[in-house]
Protein backbone atom coordinates (compact mmCIF):
# COMPACT_ATOMS: atom_id res chain seq x y z
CA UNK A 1 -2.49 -8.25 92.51
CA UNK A 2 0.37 -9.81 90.61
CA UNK A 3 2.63 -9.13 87.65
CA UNK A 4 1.78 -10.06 84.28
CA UNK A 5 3.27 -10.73 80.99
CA UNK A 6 4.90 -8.07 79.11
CA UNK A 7 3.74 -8.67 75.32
CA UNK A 8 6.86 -8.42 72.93
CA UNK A 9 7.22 -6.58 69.35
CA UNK A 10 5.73 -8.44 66.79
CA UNK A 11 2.61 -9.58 69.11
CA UNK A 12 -0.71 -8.70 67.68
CA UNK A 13 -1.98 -6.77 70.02
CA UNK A 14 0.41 -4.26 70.08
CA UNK A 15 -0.60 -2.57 67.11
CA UNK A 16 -4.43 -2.34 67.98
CA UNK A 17 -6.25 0.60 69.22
CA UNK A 18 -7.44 0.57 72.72
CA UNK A 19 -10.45 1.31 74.00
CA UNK A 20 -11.44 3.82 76.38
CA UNK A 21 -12.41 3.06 79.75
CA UNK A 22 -16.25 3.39 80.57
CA UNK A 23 -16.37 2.69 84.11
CA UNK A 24 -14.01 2.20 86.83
CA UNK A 25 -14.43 -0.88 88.32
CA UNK A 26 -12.24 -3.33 90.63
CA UNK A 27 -11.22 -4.96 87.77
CA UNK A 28 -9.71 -1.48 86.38
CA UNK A 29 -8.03 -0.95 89.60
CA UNK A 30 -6.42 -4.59 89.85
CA UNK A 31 -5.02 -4.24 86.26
CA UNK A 32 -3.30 -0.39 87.51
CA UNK A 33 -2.15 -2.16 90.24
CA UNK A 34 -0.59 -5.07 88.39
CA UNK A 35 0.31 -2.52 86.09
CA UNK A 36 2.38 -0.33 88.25
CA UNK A 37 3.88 -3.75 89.97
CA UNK A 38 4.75 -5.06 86.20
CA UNK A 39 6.23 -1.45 85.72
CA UNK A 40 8.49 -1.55 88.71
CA UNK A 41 9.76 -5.21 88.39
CA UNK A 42 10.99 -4.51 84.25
CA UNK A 43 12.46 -1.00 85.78
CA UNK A 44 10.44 0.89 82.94
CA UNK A 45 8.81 4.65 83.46
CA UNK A 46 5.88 3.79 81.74
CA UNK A 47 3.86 0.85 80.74
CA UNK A 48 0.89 0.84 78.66
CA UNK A 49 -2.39 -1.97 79.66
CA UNK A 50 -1.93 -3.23 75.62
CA UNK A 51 1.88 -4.13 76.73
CA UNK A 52 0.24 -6.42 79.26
CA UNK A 53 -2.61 -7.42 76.77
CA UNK A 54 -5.62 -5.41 77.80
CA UNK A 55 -7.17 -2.60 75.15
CA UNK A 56 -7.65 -0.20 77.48
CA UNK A 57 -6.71 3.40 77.32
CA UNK A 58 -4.83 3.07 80.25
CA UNK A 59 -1.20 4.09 81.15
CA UNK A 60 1.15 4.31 84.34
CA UNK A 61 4.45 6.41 84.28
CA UNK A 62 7.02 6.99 87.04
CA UNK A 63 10.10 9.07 85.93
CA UNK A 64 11.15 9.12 89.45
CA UNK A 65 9.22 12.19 90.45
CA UNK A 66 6.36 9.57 91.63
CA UNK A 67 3.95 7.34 89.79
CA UNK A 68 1.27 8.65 87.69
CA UNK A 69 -1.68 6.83 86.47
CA UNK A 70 -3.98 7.91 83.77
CA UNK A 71 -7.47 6.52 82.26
CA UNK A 72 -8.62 7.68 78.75
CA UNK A 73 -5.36 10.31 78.56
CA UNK A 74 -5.61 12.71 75.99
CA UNK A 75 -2.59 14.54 74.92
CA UNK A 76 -4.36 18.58 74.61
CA UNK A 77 -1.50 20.05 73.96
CA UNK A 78 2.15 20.13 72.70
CA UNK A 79 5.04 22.63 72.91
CA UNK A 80 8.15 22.71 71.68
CA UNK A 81 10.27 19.79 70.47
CA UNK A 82 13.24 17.25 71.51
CA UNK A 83 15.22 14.19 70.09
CA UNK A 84 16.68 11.41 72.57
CA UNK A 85 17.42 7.92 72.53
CA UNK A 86 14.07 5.49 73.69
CA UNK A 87 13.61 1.93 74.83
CA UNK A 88 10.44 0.06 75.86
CA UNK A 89 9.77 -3.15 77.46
CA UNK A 90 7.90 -4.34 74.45
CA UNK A 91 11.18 -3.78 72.59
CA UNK A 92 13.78 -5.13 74.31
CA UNK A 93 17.32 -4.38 73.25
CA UNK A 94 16.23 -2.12 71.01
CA UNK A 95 16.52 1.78 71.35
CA UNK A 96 16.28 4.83 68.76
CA UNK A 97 15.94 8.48 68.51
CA UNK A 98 12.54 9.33 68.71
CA UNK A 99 11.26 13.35 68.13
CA UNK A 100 8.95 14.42 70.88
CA UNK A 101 6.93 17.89 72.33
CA UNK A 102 9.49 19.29 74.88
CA UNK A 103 6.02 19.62 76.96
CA UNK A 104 2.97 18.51 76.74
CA UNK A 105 -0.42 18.87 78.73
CA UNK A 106 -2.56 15.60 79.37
CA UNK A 107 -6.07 15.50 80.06
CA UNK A 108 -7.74 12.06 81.73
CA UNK A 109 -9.14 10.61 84.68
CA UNK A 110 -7.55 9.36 87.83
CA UNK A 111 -8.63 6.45 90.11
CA UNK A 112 -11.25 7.69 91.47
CA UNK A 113 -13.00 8.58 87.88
CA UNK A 114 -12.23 12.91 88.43
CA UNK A 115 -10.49 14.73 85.29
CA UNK A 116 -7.09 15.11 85.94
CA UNK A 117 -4.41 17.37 84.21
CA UNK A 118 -0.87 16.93 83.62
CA UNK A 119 1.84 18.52 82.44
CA UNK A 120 5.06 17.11 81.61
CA UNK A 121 8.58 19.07 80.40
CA UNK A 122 11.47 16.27 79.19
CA UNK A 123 11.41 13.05 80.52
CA UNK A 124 7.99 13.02 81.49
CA UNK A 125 6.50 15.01 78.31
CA UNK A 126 8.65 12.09 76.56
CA UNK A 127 7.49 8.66 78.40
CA UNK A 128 3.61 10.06 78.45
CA UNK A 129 3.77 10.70 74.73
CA UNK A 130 5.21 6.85 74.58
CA UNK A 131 2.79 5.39 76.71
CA UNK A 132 0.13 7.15 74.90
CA UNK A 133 1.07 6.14 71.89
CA UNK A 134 0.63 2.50 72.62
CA UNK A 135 -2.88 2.85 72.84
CA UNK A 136 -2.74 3.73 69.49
CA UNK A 137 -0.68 0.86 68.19
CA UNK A 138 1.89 3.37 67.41
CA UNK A 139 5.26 1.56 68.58
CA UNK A 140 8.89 4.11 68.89
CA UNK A 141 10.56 2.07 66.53
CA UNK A 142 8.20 3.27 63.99
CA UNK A 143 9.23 7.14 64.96
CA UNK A 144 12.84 6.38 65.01
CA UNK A 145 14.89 9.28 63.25
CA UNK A 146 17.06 6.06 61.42
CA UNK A 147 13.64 3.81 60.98
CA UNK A 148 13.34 2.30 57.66
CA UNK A 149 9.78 1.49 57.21
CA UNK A 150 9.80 -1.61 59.74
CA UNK A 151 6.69 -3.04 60.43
């Protein structure tokens, strides 16, 4: 177990699409672990395994409720909507307003390789919505409400 290197905006492999997660192995269980360790030590509420440079569809969130971790998450559906200010360790010193569900439902597997659901209102609907997104290559900065077309 151990941290690992947070990859920074303009690093390749931020804007690739991950791939999902076949089988569950000790090697997908270290990287959650040093995933959730990574998370904690840059005090983020999500992380992403392309932020530490794995293209996985894999994800860990803790908005202080407790952590969450998610293989192959698939957003199923989306309600409502809300505007705040984001960050994200990929980005740092950067933050805009970013539009997001007000609540969302998330289908994926946990540890152990069982479908899981989760729902998430605010915060949480917000930072799984993020996290998701980065297996995507989708970035906040390019859903800010002021972006201008960065790249």
């Amino acid at each position: 177990m151990g941290l690992r290197n947070i990859r920074k905006y303009g690093d390749e492999i931020l804007r690739k699409k991950s791939r999902k997660v076949e089988v569950i192995n000790d090697r997908i269980l270290t990287l959650i672990k040093d995933m959730e360790e990574t998370m904690y030590e840059a005090q983020g509420v999500g992380l992403a395994a392309p932020q530490v440079g794995i293209l996985k569809r894999i994800i860990v969130v803790d908005v202080g409720e407790g952590i969450i971790k998610l293989i192959n998450p698939e957003i199923i559906s989306r309600e409502g909507s809300q505007l705040d200010v984001e960050g994200c360790l990929s980005v740092p010193g950067e933050q805009g307003e970013v539009e997001r569900p007000n609540r969302v439902t998330v289908k994926a597997l946990n540890e152990k390789g069982q479908e899981i659901t989760v729902e998430g209102e605010g915060l949480l609907a917000r930072a799984l919505c993020h996290e998701i997104d980065h297996l995507d290559g989708i970035l906040f900065v390019d859903k800010t409400i002021d972006s201008e077309g960065r790249e």
